[in-house]
Protein backbone atom coordinates (compact mmCIF):
# COMPACT_ATOMS: atom_id res chain seq x y z
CA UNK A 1 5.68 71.20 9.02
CA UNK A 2 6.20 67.27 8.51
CA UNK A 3 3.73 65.07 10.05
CA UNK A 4 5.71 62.48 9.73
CA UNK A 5 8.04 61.54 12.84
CA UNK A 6 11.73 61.14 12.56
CA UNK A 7 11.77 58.31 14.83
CA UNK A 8 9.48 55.62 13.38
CA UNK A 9 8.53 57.57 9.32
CA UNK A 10 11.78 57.75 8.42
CA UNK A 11 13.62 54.85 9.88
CA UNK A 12 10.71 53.12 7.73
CA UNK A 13 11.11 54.87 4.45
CA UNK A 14 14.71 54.30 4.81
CA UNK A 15 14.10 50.64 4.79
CA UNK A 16 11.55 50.45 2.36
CA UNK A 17 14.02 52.51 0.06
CA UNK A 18 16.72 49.99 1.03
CA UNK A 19 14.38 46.87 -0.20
CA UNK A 20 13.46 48.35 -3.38
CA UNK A 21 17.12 48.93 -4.97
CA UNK A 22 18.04 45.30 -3.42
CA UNK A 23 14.85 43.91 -5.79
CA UNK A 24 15.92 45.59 -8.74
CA UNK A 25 19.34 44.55 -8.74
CA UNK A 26 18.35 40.94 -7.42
CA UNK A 27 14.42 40.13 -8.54
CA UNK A 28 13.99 37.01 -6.67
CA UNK A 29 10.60 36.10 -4.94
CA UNK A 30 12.35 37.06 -1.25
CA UNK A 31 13.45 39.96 -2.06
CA UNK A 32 10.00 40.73 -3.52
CA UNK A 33 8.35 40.06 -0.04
CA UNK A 34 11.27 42.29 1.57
CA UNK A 35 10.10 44.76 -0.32
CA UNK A 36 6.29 44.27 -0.22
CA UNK A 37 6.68 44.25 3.54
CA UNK A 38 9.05 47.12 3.44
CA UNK A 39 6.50 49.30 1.83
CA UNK A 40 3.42 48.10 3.59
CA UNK A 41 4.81 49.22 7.52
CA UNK A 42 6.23 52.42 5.90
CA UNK A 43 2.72 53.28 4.69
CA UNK A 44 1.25 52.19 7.99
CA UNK A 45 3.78 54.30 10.26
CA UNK A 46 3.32 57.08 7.32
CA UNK A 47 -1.06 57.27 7.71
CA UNK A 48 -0.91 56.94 11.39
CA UNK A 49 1.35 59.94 11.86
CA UNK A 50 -0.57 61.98 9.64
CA UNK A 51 -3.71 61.02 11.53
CA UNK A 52 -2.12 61.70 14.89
CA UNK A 53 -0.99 64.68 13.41
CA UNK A 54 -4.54 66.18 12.25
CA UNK A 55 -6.03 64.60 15.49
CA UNK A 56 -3.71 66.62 17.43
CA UNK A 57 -4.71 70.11 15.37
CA UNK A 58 -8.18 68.97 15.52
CA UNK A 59 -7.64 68.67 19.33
CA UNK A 60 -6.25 72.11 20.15
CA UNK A 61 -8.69 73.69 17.59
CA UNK A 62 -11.84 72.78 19.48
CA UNK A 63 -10.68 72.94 22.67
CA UNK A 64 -8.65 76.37 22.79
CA UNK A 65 -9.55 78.26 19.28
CA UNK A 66 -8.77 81.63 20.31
CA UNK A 67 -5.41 81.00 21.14
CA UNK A 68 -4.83 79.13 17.73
């Protein structure tokens, strides 16, 4: 199972994806920030849905474990 959610994780890695081919084929200083940005809110959107995810588990472990 993916932690990551399709509506916010992968919209972002799409972008992020989308900004690094753009600075390779044009290496300017904007399309350097594109990119830095790019990759910074995928990595955000990426940690908090694994940590919602494991909160989540963590949440139905302690308070129903038998039925886990």
């Amino acid at each position: 199972m993916c932690p990551i959610s399709p509506k916010n994780g992968k919209c972002a890695i799409r972008v992020q994806r989308k900004s690094a081919w753009k600075f390779l084929k044009d290496p300017s200083y904007e399309n350097w920030e594109a990119k830095r940005f790019a990759r910074n809110e995928e990595t955000r959107l990426r940690r908090k849905e694994i940590r919602k995810y494991w909160n989540d588990q963590s949440a139905k472990l302690t308070s129903k474990p038998n039925e886990v």
